[in-house]
C-alpha atoms as a PDB file:
ATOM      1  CA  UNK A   1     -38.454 -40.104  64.637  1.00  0.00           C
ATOM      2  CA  UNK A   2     -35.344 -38.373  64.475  1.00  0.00           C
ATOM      3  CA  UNK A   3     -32.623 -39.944  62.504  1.00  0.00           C
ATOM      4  CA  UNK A   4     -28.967 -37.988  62.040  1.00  0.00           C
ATOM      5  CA  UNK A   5     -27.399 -38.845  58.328  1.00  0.00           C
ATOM      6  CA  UNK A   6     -24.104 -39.508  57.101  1.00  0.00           C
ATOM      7  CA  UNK A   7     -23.249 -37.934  53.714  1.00  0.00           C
ATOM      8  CA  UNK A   8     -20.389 -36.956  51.265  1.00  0.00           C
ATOM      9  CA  UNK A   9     -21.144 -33.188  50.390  1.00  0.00           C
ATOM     10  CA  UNK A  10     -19.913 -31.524  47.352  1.00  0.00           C
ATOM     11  CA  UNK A  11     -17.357 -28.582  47.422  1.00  0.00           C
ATOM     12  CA  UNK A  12     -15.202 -26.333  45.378  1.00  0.00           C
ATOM     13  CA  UNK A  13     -11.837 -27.384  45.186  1.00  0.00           C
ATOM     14  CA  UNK A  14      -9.055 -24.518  45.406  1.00  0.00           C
ATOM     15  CA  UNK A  15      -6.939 -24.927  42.445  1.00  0.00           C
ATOM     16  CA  UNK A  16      -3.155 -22.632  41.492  1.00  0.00           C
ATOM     17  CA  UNK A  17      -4.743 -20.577  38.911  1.00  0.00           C
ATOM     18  CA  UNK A  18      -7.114 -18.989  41.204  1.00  0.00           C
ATOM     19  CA  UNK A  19      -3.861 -17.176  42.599  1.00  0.00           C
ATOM     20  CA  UNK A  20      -3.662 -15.394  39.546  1.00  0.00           C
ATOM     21  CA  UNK A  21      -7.226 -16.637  37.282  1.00  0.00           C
ATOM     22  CA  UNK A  22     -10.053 -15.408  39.681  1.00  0.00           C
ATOM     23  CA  UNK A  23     -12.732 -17.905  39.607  1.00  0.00           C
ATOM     24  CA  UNK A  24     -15.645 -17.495  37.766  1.00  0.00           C
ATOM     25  CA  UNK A  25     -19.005 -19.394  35.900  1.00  0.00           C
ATOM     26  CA  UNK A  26     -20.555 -17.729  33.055  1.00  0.00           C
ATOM     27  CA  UNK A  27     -24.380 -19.107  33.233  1.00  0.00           C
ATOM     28  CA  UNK A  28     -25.098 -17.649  29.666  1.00  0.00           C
ATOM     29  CA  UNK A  29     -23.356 -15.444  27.130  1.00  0.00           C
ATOM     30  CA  UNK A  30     -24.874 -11.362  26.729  1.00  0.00           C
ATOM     31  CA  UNK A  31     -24.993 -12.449  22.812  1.00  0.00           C
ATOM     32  CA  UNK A  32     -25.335 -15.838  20.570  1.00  0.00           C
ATOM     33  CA  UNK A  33     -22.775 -14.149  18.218  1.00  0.00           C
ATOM     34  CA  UNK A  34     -19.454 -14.784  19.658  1.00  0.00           C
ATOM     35  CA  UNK A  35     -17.183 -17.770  17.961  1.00  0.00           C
ATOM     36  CA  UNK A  36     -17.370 -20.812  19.356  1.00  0.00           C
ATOM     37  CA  UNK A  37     -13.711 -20.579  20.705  1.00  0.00           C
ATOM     38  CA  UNK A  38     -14.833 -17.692  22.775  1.00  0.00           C
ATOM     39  CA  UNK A  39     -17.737 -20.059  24.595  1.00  0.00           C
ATOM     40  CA  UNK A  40     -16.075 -23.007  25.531  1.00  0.00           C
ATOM     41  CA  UNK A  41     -14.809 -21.411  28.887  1.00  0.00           C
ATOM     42  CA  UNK A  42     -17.663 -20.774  30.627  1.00  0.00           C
ATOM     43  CA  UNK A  43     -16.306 -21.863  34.166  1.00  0.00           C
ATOM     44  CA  UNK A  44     -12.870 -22.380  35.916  1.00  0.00           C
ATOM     45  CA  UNK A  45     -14.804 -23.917  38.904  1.00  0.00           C
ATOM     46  CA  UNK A  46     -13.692 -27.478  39.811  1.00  0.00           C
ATOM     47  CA  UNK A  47     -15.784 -29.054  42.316  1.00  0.00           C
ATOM     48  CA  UNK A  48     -15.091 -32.680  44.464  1.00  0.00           C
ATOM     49  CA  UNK A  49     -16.935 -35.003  47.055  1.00  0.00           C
ATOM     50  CA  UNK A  50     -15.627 -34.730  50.566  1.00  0.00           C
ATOM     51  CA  UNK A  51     -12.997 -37.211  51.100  1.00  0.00           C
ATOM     52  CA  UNK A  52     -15.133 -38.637  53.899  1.00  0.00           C
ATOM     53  CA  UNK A  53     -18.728 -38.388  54.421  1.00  0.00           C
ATOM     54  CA  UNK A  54     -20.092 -35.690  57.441  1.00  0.00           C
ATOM     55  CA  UNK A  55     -22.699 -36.561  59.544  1.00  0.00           C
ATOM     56  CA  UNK A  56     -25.933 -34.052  59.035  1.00  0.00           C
ATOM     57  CA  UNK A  57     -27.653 -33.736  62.412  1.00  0.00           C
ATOM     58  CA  UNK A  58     -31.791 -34.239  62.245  1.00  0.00           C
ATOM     59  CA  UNK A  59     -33.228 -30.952  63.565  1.00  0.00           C
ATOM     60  CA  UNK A  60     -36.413 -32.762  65.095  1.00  0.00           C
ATOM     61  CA  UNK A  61     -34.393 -34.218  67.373  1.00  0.00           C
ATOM     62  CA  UNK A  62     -33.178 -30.763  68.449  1.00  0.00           C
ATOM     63  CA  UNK A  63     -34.506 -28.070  70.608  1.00  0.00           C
ATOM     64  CA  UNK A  64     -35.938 -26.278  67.772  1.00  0.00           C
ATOM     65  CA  UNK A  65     -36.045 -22.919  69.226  1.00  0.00           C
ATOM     66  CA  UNK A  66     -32.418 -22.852  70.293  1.00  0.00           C
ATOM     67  CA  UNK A  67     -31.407 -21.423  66.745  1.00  0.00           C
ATOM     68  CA  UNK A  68     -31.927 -18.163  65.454  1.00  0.00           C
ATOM     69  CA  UNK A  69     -31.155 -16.747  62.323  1.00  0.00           C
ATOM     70  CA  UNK A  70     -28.450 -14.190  64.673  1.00  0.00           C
ATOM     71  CA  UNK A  71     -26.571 -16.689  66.373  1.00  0.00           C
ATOM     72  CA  UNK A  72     -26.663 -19.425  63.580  1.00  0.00           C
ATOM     73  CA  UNK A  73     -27.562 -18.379  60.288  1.00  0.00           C
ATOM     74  CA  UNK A  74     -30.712 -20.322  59.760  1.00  0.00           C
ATOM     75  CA  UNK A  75     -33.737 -21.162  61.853  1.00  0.00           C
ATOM     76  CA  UNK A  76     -36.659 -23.750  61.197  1.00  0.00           C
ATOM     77  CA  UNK A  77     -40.201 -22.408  61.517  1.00  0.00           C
ATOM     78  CA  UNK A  78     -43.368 -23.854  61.057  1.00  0.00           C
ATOM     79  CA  UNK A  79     -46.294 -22.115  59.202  1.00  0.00           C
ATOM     80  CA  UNK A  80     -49.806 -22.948  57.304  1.00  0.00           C
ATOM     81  CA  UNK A  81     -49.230 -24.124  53.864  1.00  0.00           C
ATOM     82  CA  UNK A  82     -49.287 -21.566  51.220  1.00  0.00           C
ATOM     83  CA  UNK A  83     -52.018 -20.810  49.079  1.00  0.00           C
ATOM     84  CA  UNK A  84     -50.621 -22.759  46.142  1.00  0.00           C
ATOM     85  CA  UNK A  85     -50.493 -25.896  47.010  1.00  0.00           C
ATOM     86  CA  UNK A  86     -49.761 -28.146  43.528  1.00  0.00           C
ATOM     87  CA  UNK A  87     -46.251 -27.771  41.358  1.00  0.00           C
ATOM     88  CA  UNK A  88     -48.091 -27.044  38.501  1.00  0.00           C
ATOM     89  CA  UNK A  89     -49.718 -23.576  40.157  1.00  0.00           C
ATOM     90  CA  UNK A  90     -46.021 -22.170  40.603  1.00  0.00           C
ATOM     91  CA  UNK A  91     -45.730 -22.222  36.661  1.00  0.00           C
ATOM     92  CA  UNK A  92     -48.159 -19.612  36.295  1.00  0.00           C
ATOM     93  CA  UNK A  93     -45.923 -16.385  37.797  1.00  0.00           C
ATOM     94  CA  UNK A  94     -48.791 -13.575  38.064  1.00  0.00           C
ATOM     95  CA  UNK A  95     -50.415 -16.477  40.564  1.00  0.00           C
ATOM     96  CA  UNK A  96     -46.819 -16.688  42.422  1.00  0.00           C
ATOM     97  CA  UNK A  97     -46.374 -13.121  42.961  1.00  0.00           C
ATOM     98  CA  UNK A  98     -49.913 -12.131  43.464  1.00  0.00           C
ATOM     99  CA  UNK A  99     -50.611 -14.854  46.160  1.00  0.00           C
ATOM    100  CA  UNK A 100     -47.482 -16.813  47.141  1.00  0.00           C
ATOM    101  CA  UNK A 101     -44.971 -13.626  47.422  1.00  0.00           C
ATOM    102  CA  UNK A 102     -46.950 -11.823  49.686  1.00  0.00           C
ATOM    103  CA  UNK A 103     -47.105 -14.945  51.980  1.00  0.00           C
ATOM    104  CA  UNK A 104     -43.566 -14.902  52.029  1.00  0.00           C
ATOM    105  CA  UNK A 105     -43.315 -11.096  52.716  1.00  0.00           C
ATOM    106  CA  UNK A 106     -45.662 -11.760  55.915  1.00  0.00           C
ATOM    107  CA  UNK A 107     -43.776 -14.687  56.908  1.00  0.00           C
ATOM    108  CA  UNK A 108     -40.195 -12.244  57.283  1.00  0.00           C
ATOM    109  CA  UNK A 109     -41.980  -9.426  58.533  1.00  0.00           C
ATOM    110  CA  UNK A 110     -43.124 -11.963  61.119  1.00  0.00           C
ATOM    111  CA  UNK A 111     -40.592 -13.780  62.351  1.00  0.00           C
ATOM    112  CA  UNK A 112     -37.069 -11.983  61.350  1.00  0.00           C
ATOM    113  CA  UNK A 113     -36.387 -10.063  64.072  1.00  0.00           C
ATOM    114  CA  UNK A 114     -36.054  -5.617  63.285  1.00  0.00           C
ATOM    115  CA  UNK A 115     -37.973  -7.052  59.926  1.00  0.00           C
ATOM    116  CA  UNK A 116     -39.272  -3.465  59.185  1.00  0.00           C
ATOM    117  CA  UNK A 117     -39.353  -3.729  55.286  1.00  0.00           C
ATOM    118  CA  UNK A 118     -38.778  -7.192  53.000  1.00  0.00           C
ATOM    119  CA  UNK A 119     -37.627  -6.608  49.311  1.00  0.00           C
ATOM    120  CA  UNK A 120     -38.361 -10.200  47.373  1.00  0.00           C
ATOM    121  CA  UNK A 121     -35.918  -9.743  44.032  1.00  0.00           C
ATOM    122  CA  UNK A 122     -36.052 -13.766  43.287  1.00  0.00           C
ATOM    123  CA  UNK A 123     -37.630 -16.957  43.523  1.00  0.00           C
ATOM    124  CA  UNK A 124     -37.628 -20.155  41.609  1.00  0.00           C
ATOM    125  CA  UNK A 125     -38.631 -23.896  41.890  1.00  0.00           C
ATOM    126  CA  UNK A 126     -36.436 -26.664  42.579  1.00  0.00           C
ATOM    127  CA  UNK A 127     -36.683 -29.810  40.837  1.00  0.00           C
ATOM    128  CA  UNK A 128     -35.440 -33.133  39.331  1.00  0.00           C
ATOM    129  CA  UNK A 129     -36.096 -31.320  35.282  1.00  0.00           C
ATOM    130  CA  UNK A 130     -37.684 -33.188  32.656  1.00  0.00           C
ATOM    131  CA  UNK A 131     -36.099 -33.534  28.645  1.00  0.00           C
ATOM    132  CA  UNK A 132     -38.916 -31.005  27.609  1.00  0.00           C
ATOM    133  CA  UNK A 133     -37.905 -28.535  30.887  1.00  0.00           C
ATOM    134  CA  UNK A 134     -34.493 -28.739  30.432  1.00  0.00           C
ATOM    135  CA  UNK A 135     -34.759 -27.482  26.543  1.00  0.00           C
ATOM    136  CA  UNK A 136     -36.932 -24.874  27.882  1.00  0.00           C
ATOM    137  CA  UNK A 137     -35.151 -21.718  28.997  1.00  0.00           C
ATOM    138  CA  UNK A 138     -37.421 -20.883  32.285  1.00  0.00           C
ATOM    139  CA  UNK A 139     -34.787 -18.458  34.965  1.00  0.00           C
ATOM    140  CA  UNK A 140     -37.771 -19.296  37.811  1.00  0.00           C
ATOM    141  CA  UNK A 141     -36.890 -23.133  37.354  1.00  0.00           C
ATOM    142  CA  UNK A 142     -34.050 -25.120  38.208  1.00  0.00           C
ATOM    143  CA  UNK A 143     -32.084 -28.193  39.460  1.00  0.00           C
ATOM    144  CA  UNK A 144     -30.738 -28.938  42.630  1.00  0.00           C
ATOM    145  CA  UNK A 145     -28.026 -27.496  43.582  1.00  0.00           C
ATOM    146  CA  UNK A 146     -25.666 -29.751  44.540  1.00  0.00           C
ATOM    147  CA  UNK A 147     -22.468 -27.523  45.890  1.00  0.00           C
ATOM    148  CA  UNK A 148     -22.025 -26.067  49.197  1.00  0.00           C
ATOM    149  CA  UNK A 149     -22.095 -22.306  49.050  1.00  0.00           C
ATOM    150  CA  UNK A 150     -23.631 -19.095  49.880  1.00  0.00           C
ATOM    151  CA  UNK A 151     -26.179 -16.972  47.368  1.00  0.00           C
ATOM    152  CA  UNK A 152     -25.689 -13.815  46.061  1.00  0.00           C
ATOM    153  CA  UNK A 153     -27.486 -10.631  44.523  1.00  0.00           C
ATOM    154  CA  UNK A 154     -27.146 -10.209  40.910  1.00  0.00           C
ATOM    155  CA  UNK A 155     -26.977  -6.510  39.446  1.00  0.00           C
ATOM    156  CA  UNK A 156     -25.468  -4.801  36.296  1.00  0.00           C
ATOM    157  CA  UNK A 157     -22.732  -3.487  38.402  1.00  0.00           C
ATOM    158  CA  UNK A 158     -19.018  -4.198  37.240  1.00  0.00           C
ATOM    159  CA  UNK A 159     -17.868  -7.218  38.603  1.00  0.00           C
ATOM    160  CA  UNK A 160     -16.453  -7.501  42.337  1.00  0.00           C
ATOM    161  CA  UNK A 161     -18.921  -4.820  43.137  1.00  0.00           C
ATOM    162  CA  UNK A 162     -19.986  -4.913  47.134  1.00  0.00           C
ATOM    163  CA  UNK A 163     -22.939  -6.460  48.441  1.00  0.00           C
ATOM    164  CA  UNK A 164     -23.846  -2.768  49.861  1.00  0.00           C
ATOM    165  CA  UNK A 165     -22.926  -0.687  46.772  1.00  0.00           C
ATOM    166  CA  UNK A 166     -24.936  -3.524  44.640  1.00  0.00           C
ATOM    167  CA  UNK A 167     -27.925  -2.404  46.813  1.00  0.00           C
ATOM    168  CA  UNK A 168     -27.535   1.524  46.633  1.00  0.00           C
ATOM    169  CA  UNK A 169     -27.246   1.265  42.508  1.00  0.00           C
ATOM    170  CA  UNK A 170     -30.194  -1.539  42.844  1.00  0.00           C
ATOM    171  CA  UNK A 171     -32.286   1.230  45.149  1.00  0.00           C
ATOM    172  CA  UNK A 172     -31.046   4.607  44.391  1.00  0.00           C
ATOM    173  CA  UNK A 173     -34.071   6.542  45.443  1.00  0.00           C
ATOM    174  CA  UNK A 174     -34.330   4.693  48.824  1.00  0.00           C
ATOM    175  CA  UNK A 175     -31.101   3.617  49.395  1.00  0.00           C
ATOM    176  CA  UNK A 176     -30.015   6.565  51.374  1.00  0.00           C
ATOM    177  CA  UNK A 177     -32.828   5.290  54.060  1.00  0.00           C
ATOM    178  CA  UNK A 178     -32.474   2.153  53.758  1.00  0.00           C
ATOM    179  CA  UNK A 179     -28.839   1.611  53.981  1.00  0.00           C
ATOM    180  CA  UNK A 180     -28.669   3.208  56.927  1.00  0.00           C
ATOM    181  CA  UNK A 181     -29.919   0.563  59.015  1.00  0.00           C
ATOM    182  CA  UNK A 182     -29.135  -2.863  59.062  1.00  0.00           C
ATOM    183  CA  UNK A 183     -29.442  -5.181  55.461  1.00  0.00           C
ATOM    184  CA  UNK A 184     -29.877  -8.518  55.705  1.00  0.00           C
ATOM    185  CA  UNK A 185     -30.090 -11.088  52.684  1.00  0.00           C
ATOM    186  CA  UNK A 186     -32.119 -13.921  53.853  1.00  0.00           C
ATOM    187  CA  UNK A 187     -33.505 -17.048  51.454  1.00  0.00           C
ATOM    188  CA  UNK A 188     -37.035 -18.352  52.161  1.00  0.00           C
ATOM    189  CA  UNK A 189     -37.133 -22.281  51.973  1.00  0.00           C
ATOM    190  CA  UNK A 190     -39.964 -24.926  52.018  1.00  0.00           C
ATOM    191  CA  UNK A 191     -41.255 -27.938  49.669  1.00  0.00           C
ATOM    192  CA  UNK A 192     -44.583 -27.943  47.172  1.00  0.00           C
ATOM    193  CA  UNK A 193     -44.893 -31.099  48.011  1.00  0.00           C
ATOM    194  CA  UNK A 194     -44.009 -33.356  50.419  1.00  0.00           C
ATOM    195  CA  UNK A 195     -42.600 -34.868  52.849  1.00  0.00           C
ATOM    196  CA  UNK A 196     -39.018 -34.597  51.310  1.00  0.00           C
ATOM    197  CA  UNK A 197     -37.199 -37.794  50.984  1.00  0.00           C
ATOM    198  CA  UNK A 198     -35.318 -37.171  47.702  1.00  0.00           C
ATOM    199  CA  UNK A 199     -31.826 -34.573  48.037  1.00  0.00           C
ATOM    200  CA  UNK A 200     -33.305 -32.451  51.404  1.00  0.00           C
ATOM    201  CA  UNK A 201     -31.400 -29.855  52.023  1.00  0.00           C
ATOM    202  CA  UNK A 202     -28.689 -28.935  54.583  1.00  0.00           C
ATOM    203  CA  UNK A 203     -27.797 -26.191  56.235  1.00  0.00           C
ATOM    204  CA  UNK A 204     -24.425 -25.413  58.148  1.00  0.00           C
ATOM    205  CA  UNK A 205     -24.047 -23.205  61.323  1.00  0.00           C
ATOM    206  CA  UNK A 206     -22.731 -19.844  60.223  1.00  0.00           C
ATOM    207  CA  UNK A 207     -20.990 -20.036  63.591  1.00  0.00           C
ATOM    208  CA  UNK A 208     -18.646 -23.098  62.893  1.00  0.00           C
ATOM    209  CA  UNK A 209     -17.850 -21.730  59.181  1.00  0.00           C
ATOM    210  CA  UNK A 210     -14.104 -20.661  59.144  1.00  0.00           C
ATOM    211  CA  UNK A 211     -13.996 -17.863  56.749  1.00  0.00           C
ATOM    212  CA  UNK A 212     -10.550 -17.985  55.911  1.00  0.00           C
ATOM    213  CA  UNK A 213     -11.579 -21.434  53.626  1.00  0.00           C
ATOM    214  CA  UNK A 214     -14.443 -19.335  51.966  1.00  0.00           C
ATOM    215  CA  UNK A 215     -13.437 -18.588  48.307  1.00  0.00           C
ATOM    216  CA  UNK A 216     -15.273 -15.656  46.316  1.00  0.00           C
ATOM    217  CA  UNK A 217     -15.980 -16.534  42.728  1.00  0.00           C
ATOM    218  CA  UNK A 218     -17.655 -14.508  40.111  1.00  0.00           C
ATOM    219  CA  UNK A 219     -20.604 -15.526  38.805  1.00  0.00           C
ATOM    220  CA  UNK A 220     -21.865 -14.119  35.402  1.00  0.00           C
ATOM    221  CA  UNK A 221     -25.643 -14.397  34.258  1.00  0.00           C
ATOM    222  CA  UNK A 222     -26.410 -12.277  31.074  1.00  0.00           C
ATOM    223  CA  UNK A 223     -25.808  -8.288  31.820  1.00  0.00           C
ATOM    224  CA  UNK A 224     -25.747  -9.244  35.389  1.00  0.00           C
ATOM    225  CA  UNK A 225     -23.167 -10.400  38.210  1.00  0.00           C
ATOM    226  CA  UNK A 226     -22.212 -11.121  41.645  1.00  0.00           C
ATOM    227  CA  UNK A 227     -19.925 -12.668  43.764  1.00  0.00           C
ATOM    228  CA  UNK A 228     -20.714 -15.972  44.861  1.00  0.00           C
ATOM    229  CA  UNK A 229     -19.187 -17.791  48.054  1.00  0.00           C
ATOM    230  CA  UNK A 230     -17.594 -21.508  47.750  1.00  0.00           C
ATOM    231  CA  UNK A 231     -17.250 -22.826  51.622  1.00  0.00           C
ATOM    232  CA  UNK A 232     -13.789 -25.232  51.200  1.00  0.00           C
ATOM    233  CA  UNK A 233     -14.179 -28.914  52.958  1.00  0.00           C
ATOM    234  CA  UNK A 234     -12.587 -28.562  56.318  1.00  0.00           C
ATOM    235  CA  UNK A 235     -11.520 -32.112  57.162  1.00  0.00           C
ATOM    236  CA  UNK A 236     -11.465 -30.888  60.559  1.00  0.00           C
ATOM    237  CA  UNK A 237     -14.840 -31.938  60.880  1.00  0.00           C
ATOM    238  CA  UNK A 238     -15.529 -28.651  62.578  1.00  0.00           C
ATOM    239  CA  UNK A 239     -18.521 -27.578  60.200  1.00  0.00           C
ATOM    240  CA  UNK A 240     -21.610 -28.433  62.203  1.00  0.00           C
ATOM    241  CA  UNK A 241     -24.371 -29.334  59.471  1.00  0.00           C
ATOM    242  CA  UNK A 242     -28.482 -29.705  59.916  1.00  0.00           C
ATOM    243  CA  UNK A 243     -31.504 -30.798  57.998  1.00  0.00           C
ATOM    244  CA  UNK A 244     -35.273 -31.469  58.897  1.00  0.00           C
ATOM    245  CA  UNK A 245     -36.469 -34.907  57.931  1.00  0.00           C
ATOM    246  CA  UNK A 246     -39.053 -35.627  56.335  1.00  0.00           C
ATOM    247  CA  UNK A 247     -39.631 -31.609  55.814  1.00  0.00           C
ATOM    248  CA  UNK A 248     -42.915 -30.921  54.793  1.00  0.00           C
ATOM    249  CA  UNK A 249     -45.027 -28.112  53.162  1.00  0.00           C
ATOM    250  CA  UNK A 250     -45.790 -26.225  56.910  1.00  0.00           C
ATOM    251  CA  UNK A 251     -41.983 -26.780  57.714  1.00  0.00           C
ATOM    252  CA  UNK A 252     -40.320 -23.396  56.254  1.00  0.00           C
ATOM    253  CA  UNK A 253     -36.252 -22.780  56.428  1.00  0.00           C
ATOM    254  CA  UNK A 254     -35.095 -19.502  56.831  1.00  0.00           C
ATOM    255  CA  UNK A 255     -31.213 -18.989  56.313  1.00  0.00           C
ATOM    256  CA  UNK A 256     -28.879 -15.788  55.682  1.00  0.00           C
ATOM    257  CA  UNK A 257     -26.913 -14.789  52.670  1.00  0.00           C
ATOM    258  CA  UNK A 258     -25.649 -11.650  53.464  1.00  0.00           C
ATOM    259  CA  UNK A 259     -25.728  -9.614  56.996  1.00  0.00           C
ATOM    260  CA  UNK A 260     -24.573  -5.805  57.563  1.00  0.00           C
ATOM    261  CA  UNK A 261     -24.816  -6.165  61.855  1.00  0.00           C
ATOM    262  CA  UNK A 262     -21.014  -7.186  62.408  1.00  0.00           C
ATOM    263  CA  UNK A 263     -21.981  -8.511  65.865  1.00  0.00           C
ATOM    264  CA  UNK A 264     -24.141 -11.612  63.993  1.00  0.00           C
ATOM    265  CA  UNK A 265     -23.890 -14.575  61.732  1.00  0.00           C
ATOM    266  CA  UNK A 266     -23.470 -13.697  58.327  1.00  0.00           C
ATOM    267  CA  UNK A 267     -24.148 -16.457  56.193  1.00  0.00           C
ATOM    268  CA  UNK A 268     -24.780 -19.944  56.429  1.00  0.00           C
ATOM    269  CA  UNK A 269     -23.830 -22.441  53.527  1.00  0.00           C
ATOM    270  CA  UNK A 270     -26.169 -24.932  52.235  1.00  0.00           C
ATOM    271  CA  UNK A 271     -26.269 -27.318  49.901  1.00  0.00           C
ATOM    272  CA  UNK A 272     -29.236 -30.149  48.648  1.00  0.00           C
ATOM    273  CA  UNK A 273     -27.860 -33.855  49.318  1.00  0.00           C
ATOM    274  CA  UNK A 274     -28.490 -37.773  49.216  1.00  0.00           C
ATOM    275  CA  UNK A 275     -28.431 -39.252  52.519  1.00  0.00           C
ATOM    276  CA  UNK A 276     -26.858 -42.500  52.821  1.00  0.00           C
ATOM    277  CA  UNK A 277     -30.050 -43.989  53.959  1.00  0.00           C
ATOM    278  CA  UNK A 278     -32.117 -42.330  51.736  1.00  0.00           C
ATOM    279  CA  UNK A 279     -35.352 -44.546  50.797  1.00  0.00           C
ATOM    280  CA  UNK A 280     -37.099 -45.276  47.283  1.00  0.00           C
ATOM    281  CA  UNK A 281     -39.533 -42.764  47.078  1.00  0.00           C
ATOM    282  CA  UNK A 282     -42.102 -41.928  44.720  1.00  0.00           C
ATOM    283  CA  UNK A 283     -42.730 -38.441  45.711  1.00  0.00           C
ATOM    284  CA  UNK A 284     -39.621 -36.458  43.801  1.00  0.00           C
ATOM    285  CA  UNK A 285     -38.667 -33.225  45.759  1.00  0.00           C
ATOM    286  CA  UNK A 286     -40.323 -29.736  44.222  1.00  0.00           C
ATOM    287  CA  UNK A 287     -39.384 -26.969  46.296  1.00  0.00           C
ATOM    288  CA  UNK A 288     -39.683 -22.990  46.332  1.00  0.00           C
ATOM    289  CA  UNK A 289     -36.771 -20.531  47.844  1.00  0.00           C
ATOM    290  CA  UNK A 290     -37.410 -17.123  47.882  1.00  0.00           C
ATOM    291  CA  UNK A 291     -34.365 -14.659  48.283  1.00  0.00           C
ATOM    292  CA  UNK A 292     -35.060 -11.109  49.630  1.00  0.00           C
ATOM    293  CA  UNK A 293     -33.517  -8.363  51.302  1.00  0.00           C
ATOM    294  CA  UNK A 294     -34.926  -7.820  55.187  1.00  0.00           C
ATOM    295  CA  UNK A 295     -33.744  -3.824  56.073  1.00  0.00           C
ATOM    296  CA  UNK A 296     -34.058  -2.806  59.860  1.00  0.00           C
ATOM    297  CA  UNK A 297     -34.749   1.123  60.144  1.00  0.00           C
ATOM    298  CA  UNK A 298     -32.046   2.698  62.324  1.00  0.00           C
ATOM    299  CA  UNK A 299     -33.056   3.300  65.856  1.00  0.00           C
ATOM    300  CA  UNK A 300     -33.268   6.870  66.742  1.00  0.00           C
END
C-alpha cells in the first residue's frame, strides 16, 4: 500500500565566505606528509535540517510510467534481480564487473532512450559500516549519504574544469565521436537486499529544481576533482520529492547527473532519508549505484 512520508532533509547551507572562499571538501590528502596544520581544513561545507519537514510522495501510488528520465530526471523500472544476489558477493570486484556491470550496461542500453553506448566509470555499495569497515580504506564502499545534491565525474583535470572538457581529457581517442552527440550522466540505483525500510532514498523532480539555489562546490579526492552540486532548501515548498516503498531488489532507480540535450532535465537531486514513520527493522539497507556516461550518436 502506498503511503506518502513526511521528512526533514539535509542541505547545504549558503554561508558569506562562499562569496569570496569557494566551497570545497577534500575527501583525502595526495600525500600523508603535510603538517598537521595544513589538514585540519578539509571542508568549508556547512550543512542543516530543513526548518520544516517535506512530504516525499510514494511512487506506487503513482502512475509509474508518467516519468521519464527527459521530463523528470529519474524514472522507476522494474527488472530481474541481478546475478549477485548476497552483500557479501559485491566484495569480491572481478565478480562485480564480470557479472553485475554488464547487467547494468544492458539495463541503460535498454531502457534510456538514444542509449547507443554506456561508459560505467563507478560503482560502490551503500551501507550502515561496521568498526572493522570503517578502519578499512575500501573507495567501492560507503555510507549513506545523507545531503541533498547532485553527483559528479572525477578526473585529474584542474579544478572547475567542465563536465564536457572532463570527458574529452577522460576519452581523448573517442571523444571527438562521442561528444558530438548527446552525453548524459545517469546513476544506476537498486538494493542487495531487501525490501528497504532503513534511510530509502529520494529523488526530486529535476523539473521543480530552481537552479538559481544550486551551489557548485569543489570536491577533492586524491589527484582527482569535480564539481559537485548542493540543491539549497527552498521553503517554498516547490521541490516535488519521490521514493518507492518498500523498494526491493527487481525495483531499479534510474536518475540523471549531468545532461548535454538543453531541451531536457538535467539533473535530479537525491538524497537517502529517515521517514518519520519509519519501522524497526531488522533488515539494514545494502544498496549498489552505478554511475555511467549514456552517449547518443548524432543523427545524420
Amino acid at each position: 500500500m502506498a503511503a506518502d512520508v513526511q521528512a526533514k532533509l539535509t542541505y547545504l547551507q549558503w554561508q558569506p565566505s562562499y562569496a569570496h572562499i569557494r566551497p570545497y571538501r577534500i575527501g583525502q590528502f595526495v600525500t600523508r606528509r603535510r603538517r598537521q596544520k595544513e589538514r585540519d581544513k578539509t571542508t568549508n561545507l556547512v550543512f542543516h535540517e530543513a526548518d520544516h519537514a517535506e512530504t516525499i510522495r510514494d511512487i506506487r501510488g503513482l502512475a509509474q510510467d508518467s516519468f521519464h528520465l527527459d521530463i523528470n530526471g529519474f524514472v522507476y523500472l522494474q527488472c530481474p534481480p541481478p546475478a549477485l544476489t548476497k552483500p557479501w558477493d559485491y566484495s569480491d570486484s572481478l565478480k562485480v564487473r564480470s557479472l553485475f556491470l554488464p547487467e547494468c550496461e544492458a539495463i541503460l542500453k535498454r531502457e534510456v532512450q538514444g542509449a547507443d553506448e554506456v561508459m560505467i566509470f563507478d560503482w560502490k555499495i551503500r551501507k550502515k559500516k561496521s568498526a572493522k569497515e570503517r578502519r578499512t580504506r575500501n573507495p567501492n564502499l560507503q555510507s549513506f549519504a545523507k545531503q541533498v545534491h547532485i553527483d559528479t565525474l572525477l578526473t585529474r583535470d584542474k579544478i572547475g574544469t567542465p563536465m564536457m572538457e572532463r570527458i574529452r581529457n577522460h576519452l581523448p581517442e573517442e571523444s571527438h565521436h562521442l561528444l558530438a552527440g548527446r552525453v548524459r550522466l545517469i546513476n544506476l540505483w537498486r538494493p542487495i537486499s531487501g525490501p528497504i525500510h532503513d534511510h530509502p532514498l529520494a529523488v526530486c523532480d529535476g523539473r521543480t529544481l530552481d537552479p538559481s539555489k544550486v551551489i557548485e562546490t569543489d570536491m577533492i579526492l586524491g589527484n582527482y576533482n569535480g564539481t559537485l552540486l548542493y540543491p539549497q532548501y527552498d521553503p517554498s515548498g516547490s521541490s516535488q520529492w519521490y521514493f518507492m516503498s518498500g523498494q526491493d531488489v527487481e525495483d531499479v532507480l534510474l536518475f540523471k547527473g549531468f545532461d548535454s540535450n538543453e531541451n531536457s532535465v538535467k539533473y535530479a537531486p537525491h538524497t537517502s532519508f529517515v521517514p518519520g514513520n519509519a519501522p524497526e527493522t531488522s533488515c539494514p539497507r545494502v544498496s549498489v549505484e552505478v554511475r555511467a556516461l549514456v552517449f547518443s550518436h548524432p543523427e545524420q
